[in-house]
N, C-alpha and C. Protein backbone atom coordinates (compact mmCIF):
# COMPACT_ATOMS: atom_id res chain seq x y z
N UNK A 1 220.50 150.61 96.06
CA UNK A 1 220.29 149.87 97.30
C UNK A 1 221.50 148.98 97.57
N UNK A 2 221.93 148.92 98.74
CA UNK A 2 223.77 148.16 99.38
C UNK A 2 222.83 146.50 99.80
N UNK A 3 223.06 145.96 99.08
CA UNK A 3 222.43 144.32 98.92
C UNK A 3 223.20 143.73 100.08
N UNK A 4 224.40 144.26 100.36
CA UNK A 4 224.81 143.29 102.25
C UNK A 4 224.41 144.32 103.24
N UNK A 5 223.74 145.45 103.03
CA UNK A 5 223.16 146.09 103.97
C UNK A 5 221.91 144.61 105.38
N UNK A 6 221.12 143.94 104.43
CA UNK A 6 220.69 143.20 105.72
C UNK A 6 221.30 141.97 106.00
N UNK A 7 222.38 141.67 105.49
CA UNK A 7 222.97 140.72 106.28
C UNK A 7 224.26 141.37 107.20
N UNK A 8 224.48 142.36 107.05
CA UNK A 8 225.62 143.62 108.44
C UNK A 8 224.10 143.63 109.16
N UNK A 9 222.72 144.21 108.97
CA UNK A 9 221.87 144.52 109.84
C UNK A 9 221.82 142.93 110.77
N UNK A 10 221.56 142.06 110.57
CA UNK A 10 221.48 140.58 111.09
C UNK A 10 222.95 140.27 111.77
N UNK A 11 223.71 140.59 111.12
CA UNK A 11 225.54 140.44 112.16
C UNK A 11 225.30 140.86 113.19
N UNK A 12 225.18 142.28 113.24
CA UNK A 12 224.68 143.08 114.36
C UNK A 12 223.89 143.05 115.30
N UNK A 13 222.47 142.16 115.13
CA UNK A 13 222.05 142.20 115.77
C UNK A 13 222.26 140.76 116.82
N UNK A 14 222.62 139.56 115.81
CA UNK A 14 223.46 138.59 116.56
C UNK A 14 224.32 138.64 117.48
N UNK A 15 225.49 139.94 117.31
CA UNK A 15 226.71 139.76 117.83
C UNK A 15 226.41 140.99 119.17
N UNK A 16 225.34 141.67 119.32
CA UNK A 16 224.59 141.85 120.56
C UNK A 16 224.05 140.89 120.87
N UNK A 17 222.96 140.25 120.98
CA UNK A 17 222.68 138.91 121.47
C UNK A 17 223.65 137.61 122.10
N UNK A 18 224.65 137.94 121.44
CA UNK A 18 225.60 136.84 121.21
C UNK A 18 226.84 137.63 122.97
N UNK A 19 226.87 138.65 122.57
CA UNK A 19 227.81 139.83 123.33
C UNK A 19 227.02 139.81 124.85
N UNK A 20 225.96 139.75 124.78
CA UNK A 20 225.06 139.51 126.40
C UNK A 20 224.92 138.35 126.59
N UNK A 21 224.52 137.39 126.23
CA UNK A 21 224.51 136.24 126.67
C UNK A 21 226.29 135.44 127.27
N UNK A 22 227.34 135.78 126.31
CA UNK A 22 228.46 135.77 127.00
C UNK A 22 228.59 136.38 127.89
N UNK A 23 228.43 137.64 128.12
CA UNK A 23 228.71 138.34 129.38
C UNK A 23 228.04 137.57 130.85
N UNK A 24 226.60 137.57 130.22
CA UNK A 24 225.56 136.81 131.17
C UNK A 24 226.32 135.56 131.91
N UNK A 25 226.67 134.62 131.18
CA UNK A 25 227.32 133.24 131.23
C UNK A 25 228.79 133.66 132.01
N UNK A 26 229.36 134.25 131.65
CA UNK A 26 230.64 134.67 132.26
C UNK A 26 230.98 135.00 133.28
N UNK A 27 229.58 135.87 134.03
CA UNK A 27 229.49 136.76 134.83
C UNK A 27 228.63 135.27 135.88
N UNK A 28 228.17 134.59 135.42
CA UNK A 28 227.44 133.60 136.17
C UNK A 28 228.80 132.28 136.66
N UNK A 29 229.73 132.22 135.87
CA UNK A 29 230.58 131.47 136.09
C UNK A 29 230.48 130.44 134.89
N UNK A 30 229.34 130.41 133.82
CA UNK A 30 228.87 129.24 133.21
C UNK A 30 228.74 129.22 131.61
N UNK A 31 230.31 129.66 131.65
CA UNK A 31 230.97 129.48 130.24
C UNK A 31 231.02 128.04 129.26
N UNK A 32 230.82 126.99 130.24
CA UNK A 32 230.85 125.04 130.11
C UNK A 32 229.49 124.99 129.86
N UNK A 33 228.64 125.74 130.25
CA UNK A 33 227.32 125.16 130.19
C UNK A 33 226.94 125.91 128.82
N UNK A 34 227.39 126.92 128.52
CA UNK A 34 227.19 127.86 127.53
C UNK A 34 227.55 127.33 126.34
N UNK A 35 228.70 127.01 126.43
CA UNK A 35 229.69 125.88 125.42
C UNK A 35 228.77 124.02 124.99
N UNK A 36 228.19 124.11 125.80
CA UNK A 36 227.53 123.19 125.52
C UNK A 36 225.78 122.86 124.64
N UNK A 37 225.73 124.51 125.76
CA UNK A 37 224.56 125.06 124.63
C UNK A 37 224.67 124.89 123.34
N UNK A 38 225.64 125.94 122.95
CA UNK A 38 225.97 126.39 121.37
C UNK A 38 226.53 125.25 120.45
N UNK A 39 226.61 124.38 121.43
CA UNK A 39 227.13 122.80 120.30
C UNK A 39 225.89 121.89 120.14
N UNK A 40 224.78 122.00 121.19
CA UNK A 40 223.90 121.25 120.67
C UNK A 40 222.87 122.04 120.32
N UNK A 41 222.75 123.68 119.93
CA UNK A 41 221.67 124.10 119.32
C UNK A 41 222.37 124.22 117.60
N UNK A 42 223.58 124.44 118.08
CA UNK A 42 224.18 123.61 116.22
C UNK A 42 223.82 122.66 115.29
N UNK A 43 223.75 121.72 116.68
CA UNK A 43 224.03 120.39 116.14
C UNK A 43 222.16 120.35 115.69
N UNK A 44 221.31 120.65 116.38
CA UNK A 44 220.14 120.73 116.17
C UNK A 44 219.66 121.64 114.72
N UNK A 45 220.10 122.83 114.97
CA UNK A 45 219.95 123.38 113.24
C UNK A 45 220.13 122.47 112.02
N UNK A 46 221.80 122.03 112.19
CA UNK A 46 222.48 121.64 111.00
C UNK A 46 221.60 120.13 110.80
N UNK A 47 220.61 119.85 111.91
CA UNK A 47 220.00 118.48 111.66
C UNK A 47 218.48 118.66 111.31
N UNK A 48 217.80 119.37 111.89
CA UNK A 48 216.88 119.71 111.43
C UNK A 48 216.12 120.76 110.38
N UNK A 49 215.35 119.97 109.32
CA UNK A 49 214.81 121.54 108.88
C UNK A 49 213.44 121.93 109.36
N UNK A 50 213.14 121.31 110.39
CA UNK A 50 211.46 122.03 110.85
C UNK A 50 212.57 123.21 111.65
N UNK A 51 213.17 122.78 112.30
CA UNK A 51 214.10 124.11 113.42
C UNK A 51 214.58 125.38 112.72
N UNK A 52 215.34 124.60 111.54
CA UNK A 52 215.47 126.24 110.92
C UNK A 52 214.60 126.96 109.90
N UNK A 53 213.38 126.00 109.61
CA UNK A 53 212.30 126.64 108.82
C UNK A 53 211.09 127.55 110.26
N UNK A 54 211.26 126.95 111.73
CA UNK A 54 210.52 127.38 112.64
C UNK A 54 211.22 128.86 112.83
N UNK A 55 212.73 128.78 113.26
CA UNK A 55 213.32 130.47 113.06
C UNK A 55 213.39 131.29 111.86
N UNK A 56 212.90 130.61 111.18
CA UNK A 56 213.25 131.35 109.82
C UNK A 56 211.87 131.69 109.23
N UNK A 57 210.82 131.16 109.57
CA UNK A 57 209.54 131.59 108.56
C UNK A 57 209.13 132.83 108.87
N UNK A 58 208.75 133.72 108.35
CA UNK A 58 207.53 134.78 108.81
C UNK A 58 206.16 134.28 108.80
N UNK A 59 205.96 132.95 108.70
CA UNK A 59 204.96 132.48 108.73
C UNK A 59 204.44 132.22 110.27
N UNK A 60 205.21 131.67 111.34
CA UNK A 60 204.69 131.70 112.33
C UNK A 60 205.09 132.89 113.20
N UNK A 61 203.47 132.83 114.44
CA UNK A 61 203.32 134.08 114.79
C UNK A 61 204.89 134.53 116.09
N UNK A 62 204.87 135.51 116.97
CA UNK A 62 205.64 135.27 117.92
C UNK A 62 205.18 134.63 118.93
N UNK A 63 203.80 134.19 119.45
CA UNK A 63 203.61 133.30 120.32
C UNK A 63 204.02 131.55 120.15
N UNK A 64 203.81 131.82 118.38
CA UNK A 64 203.97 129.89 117.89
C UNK A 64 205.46 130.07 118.46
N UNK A 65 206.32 130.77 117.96
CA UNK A 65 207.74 130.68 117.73
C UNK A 65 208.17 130.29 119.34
N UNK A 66 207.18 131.30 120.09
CA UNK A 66 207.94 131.77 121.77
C UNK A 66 207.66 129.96 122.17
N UNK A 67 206.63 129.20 121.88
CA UNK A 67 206.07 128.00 122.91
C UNK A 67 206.82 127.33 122.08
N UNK A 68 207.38 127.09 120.36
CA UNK A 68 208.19 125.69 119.85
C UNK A 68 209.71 125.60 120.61
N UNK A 69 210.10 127.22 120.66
CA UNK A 69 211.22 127.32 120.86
C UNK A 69 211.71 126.84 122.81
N UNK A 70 210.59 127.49 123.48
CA UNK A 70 210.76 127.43 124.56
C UNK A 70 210.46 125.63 124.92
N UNK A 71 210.00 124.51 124.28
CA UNK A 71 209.99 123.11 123.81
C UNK A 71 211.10 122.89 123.65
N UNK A 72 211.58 123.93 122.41
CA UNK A 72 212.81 123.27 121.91
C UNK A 72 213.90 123.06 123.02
N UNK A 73 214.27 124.17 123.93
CA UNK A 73 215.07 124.68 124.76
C UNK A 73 214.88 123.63 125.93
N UNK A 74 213.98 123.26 126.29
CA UNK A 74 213.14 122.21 127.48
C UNK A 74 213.69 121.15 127.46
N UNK A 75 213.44 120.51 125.84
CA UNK A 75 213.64 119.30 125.55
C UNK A 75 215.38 119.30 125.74
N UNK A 76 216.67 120.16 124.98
CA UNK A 76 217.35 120.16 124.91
C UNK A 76 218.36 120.43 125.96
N UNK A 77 217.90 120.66 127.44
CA UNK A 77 218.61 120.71 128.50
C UNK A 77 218.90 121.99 128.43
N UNK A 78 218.64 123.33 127.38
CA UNK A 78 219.29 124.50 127.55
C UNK A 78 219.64 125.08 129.17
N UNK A 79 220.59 126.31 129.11
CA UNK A 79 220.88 126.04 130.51
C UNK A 79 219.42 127.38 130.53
N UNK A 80 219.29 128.38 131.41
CA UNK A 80 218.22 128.96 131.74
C UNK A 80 219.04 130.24 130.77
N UNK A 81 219.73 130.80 131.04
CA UNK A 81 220.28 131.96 130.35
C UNK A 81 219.62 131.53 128.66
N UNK A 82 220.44 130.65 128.54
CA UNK A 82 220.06 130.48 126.80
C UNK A 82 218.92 130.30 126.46
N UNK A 83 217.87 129.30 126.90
CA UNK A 83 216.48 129.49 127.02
C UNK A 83 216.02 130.77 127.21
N UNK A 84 216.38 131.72 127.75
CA UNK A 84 215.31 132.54 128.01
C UNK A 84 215.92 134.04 127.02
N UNK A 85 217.16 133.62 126.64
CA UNK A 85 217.79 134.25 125.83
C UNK A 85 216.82 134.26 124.36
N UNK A 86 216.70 133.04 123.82
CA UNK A 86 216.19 132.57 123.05
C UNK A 86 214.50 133.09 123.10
N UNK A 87 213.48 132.74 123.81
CA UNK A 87 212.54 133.31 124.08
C UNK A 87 212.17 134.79 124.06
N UNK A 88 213.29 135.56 124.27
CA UNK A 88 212.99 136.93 124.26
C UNK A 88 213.67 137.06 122.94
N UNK A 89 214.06 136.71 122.12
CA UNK A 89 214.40 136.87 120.72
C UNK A 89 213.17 136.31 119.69
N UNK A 90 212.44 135.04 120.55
CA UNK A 90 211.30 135.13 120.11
C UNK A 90 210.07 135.68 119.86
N UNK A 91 210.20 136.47 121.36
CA UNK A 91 209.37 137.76 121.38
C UNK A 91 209.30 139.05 120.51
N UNK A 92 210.62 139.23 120.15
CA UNK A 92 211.41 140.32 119.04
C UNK A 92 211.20 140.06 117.94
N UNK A 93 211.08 138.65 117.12
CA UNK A 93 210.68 138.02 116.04
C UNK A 93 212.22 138.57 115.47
N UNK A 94 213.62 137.71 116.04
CA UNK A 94 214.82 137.73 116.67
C UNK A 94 215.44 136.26 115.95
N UNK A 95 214.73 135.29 115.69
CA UNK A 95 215.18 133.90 115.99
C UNK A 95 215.64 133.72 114.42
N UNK A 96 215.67 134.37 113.70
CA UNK A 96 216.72 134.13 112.21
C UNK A 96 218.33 134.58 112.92
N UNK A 97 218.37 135.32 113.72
CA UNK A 97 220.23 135.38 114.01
C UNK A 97 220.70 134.48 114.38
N UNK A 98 219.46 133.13 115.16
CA UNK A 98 220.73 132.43 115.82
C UNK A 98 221.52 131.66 115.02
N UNK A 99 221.27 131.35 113.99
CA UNK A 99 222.91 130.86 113.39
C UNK A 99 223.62 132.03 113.30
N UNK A 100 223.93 133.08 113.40
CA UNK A 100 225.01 134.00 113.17
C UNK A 100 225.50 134.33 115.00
N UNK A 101 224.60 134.31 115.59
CA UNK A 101 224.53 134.50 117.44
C UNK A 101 225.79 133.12 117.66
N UNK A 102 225.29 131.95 117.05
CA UNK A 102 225.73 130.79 117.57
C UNK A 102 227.43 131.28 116.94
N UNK A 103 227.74 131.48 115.56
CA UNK A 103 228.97 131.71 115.41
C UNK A 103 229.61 132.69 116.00
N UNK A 104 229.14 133.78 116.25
CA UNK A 104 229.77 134.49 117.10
C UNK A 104 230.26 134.37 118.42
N UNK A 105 228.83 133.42 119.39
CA UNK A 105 229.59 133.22 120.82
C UNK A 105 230.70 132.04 120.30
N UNK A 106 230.73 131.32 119.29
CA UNK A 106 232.04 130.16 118.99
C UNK A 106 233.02 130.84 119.18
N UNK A 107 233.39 132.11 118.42
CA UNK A 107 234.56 133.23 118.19
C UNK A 107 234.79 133.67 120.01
N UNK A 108 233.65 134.25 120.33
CA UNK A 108 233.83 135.07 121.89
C UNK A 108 235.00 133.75 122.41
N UNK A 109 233.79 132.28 122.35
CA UNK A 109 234.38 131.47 124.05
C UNK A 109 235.68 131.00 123.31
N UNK A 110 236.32 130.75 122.00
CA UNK A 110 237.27 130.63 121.61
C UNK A 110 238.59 131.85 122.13
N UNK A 111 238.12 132.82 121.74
CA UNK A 111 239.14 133.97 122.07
C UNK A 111 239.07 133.97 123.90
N UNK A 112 237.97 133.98 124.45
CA UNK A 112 238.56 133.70 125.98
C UNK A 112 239.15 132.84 126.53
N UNK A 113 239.17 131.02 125.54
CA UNK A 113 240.25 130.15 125.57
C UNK A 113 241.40 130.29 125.21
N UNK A 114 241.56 131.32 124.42
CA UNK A 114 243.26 131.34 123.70
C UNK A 114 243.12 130.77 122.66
N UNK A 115 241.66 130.11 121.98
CA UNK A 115 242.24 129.39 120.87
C UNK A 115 241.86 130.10 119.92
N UNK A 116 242.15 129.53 118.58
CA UNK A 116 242.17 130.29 117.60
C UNK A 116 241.39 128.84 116.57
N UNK A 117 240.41 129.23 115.63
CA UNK A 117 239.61 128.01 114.45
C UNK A 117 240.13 128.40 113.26
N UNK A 118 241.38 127.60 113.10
CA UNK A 118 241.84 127.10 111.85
C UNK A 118 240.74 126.01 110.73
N UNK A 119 240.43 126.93 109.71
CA UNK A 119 239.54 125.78 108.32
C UNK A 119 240.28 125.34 107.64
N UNK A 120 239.86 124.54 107.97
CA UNK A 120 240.69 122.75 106.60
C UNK A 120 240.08 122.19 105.80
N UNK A 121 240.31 122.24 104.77
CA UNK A 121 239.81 121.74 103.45
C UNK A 121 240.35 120.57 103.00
N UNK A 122 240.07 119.66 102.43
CA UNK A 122 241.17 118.56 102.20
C UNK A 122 240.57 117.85 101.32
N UNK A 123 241.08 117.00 100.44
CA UNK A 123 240.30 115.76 99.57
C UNK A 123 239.94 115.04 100.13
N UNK A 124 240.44 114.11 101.37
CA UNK A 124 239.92 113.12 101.76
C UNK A 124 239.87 113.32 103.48
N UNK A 125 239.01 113.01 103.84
CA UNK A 125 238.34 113.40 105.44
C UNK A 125 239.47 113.12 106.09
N UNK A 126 240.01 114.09 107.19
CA UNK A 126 241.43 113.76 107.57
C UNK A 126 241.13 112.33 109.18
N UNK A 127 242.11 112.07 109.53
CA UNK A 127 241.86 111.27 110.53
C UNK A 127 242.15 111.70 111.66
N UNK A 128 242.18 111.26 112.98
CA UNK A 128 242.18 111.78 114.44
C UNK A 128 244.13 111.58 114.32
N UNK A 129 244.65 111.34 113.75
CA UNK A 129 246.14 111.41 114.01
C UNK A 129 246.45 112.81 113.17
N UNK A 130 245.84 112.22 111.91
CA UNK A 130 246.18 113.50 111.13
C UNK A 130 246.12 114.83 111.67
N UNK A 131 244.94 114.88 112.23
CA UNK A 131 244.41 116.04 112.83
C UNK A 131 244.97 116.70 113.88
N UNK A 132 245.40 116.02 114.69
CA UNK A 132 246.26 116.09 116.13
C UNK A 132 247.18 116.58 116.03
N UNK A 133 248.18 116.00 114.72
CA UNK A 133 249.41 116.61 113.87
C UNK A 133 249.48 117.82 113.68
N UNK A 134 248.48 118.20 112.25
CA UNK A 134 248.16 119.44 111.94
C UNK A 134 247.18 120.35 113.25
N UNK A 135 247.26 120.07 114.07
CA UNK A 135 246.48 121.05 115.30
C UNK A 135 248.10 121.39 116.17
N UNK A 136 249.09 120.43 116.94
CA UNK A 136 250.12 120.87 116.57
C UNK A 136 250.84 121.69 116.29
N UNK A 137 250.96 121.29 114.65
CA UNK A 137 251.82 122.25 114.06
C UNK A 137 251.40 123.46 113.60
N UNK A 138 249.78 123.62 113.99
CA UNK A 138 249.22 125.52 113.77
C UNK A 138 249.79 125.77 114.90
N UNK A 139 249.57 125.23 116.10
CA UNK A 139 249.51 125.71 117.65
C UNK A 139 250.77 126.27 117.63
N UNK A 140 252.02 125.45 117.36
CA UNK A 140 253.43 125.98 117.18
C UNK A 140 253.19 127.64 116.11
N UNK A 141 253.36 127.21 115.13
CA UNK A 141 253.23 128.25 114.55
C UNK A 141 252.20 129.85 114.76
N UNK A 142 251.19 129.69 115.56
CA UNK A 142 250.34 130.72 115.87
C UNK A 142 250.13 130.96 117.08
N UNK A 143 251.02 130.30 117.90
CA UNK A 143 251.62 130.50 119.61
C UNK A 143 249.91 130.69 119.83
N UNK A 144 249.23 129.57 119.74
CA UNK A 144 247.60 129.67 120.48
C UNK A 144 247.29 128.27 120.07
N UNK A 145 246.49 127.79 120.75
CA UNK A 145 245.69 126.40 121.16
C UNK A 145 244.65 126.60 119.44
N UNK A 146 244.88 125.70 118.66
CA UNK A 146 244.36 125.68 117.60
C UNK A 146 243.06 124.40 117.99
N UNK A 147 242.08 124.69 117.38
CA UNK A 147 240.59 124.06 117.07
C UNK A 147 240.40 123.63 115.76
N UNK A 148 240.58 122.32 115.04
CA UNK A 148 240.28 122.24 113.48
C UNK A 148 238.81 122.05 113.43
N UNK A 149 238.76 122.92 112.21
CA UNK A 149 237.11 122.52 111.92
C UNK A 149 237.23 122.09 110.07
N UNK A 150 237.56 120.86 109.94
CA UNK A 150 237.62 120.21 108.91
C UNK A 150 236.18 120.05 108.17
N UNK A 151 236.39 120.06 106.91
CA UNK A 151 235.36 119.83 106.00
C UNK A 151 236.16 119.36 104.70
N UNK A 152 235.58 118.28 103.60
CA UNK A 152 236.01 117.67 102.65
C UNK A 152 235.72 118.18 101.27
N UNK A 153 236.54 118.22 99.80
CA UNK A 153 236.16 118.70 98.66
C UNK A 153 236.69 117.90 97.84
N UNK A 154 236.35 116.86 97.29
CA UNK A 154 237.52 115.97 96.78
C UNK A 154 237.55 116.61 95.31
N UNK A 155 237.36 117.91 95.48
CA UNK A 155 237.75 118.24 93.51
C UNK A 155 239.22 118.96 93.64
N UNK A 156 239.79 118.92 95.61
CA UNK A 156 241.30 119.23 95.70
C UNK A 156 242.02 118.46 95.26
N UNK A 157 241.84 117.15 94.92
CA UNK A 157 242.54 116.32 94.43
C UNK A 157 243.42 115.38 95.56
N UNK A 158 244.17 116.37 95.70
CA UNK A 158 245.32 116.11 97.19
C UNK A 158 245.53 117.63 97.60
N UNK A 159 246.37 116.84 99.17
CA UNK A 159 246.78 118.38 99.62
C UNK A 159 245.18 119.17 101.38
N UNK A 160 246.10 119.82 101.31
CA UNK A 160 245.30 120.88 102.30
C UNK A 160 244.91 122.49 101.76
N UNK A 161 243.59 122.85 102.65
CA UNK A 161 243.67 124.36 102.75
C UNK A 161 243.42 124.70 103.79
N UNK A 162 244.40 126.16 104.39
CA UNK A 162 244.02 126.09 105.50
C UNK A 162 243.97 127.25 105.31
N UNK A 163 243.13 127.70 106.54
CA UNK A 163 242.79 129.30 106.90
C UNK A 163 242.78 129.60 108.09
N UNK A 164 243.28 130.83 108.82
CA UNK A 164 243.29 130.57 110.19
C UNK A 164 243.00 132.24 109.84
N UNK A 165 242.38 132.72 110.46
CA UNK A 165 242.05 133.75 110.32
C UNK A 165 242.55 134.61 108.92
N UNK A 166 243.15 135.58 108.63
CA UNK A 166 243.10 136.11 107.73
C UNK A 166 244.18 135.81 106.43
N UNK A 167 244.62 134.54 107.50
CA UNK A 167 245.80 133.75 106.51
C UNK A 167 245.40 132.61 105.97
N UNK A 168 245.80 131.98 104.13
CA UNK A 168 245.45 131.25 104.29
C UNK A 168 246.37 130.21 103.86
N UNK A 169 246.61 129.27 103.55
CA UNK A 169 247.84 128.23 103.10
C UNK A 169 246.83 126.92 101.80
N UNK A 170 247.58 127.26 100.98
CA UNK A 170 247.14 126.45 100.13
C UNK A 170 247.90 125.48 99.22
N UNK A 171 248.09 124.09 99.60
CA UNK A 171 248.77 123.30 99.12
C UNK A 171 247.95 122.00 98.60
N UNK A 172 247.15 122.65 97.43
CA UNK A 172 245.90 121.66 97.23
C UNK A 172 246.29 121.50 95.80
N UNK A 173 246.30 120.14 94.97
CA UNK A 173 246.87 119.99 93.79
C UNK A 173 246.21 120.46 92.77
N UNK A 174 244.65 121.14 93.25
CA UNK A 174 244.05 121.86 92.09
C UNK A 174 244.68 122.83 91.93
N UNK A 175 245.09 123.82 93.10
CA UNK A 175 245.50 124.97 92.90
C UNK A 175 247.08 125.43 92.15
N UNK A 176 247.66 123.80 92.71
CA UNK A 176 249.12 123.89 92.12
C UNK A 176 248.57 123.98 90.41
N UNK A 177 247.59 123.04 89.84
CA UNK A 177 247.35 122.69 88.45
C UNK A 177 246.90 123.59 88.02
N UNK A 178 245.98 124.15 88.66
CA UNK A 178 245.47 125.90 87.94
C UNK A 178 246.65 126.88 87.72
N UNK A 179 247.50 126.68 88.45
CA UNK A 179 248.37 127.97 88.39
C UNK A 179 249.55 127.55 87.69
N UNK A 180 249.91 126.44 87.32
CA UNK A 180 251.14 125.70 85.78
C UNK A 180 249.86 125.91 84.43
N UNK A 181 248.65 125.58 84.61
CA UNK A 181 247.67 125.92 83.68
C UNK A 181 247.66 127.48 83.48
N UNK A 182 247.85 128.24 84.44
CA UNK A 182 247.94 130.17 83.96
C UNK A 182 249.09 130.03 83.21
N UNK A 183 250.36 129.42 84.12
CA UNK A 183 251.63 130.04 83.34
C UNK A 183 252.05 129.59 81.93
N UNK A 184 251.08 128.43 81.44
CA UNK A 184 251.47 128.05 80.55
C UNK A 184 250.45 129.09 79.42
N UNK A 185 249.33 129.19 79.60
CA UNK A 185 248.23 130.78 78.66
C UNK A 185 249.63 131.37 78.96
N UNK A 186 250.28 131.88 79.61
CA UNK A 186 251.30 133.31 79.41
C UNK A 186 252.08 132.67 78.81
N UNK A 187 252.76 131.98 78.67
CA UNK A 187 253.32 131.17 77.82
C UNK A 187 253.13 131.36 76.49
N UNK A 188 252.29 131.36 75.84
CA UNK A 188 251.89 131.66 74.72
C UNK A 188 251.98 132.69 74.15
C-alpha cells in the first residue's frame, strides 16, 4: 500500500477546489476579496481548534458541518463565492482540504501577482527592517516581488534559512557546526 497515496488524493482534490474558486474570483473581478478570504479563514484555523476539529471529524454529519460552516462563513464576512464554495464542500464531506485549498489559492494569487514566498528560518524573530532588507535583496536576486513568511528556531543558533522555491540558502550556525563536526569524523 503507497502511504502518500491519500495525501496526493487530498492535494488533488484541494487544488480543484482551490483552481475554481480562483477562476470564479478572477472572472468576477474579486481577487482582493478572495485574498482576504484566505487570510482570515487561516487566521481562523491556525486559531481555533473547534474549526479544525469541525472540518476534520467524521463525527459530524454533512448537514452539522453545512449550518457550522455556513455560521462560520456569515460571521466572517466571507465574500459569497467562498461561502458557498465552502458549503458545497460541505455537502461532499470536502471540508478536510481546506487547509491544503487555502495553500494552494496562496500559490495561484501569488503567481498572478508576480510574487514569489520565500521561507525564513532564523534564531531570533526578524524585525520589520530586517525583513524589508531581506525582501529586497530576494526581489533583486529572483527578478519577482518577494513575500517573507518568517518563522523562528532558536536551535539555529544564528544566521538564516531561506527557501524560495526549490532553492535553498543556508547560513545558520548549526549547519556551519554540523558540517566542521562531519569533517572532523573524516578526519579521523
Amino acid at each position: 500500500m503507497d502511504v502518500s497515496e491519500p495525501a496526493s488524493i487530498s492535494s488533488g482534490i484541494a487544488a480543484r477546489y482551490a483552481t475554481a474558486v480562483f477562476d470564479l474570483s478572477k472572472d468576477a473581478k474579486g481577487l482582493k476579496a478572495l485574498e482576504t478570504d484566505i487570510d482570515a479563514l487561516g487566521a481562523a484555523l491556525d486559531s481555533s481548534d473547534d474549526l479544525r476539529t469541525l472540518i476534520s471529524s467524521p463525527l459530524y454529519s454533512r448537514v452539522e458541518q453545512g449550518g457550522a460552516i455556513g455560521a462560520v462563513a456569515k460571521k466572517m464576512k466571507l465574500s459569497k463565492t467562498m461561502a458557498n464554495t465552502l458549503a458545497l464542500m460541505a455537502s461532499k464531506r470536502r471540508l478536510f482540504v481546506v487547509p491544503q485549498m487555502i495553500a494552494s489559492l496562496n500559490a495561484k494569487i501569488a503567481q498572478e501577482k508576480g510574487e514569489v514566498t520565500a521561507d525564513v528560518v532564523s534564531a531570533k524573530a526578524l524585525t520589520k527592517p530586517q525583513s524589508a532588507k531581506l525582501a529586497k535583496t530576494l526581489s533583486a536576486s529572483f527578478e519577482a516581488d518577494v513575500k517573507i513568511n518568517a518563522t523562528v528556531d532558536e536551535t539555529l543558533i544564528g544566521g538564516l534559512i531561506v527557501k524560495v522555491g526549490s532553492k535553498m540558502i543556508d547560513t545558520s550556525v548549526k549547519s556551519k557546526l554540523n558540517a566542521l563536526q562531519n569533517t572532523m569524523k573524516e578526519a579521523r
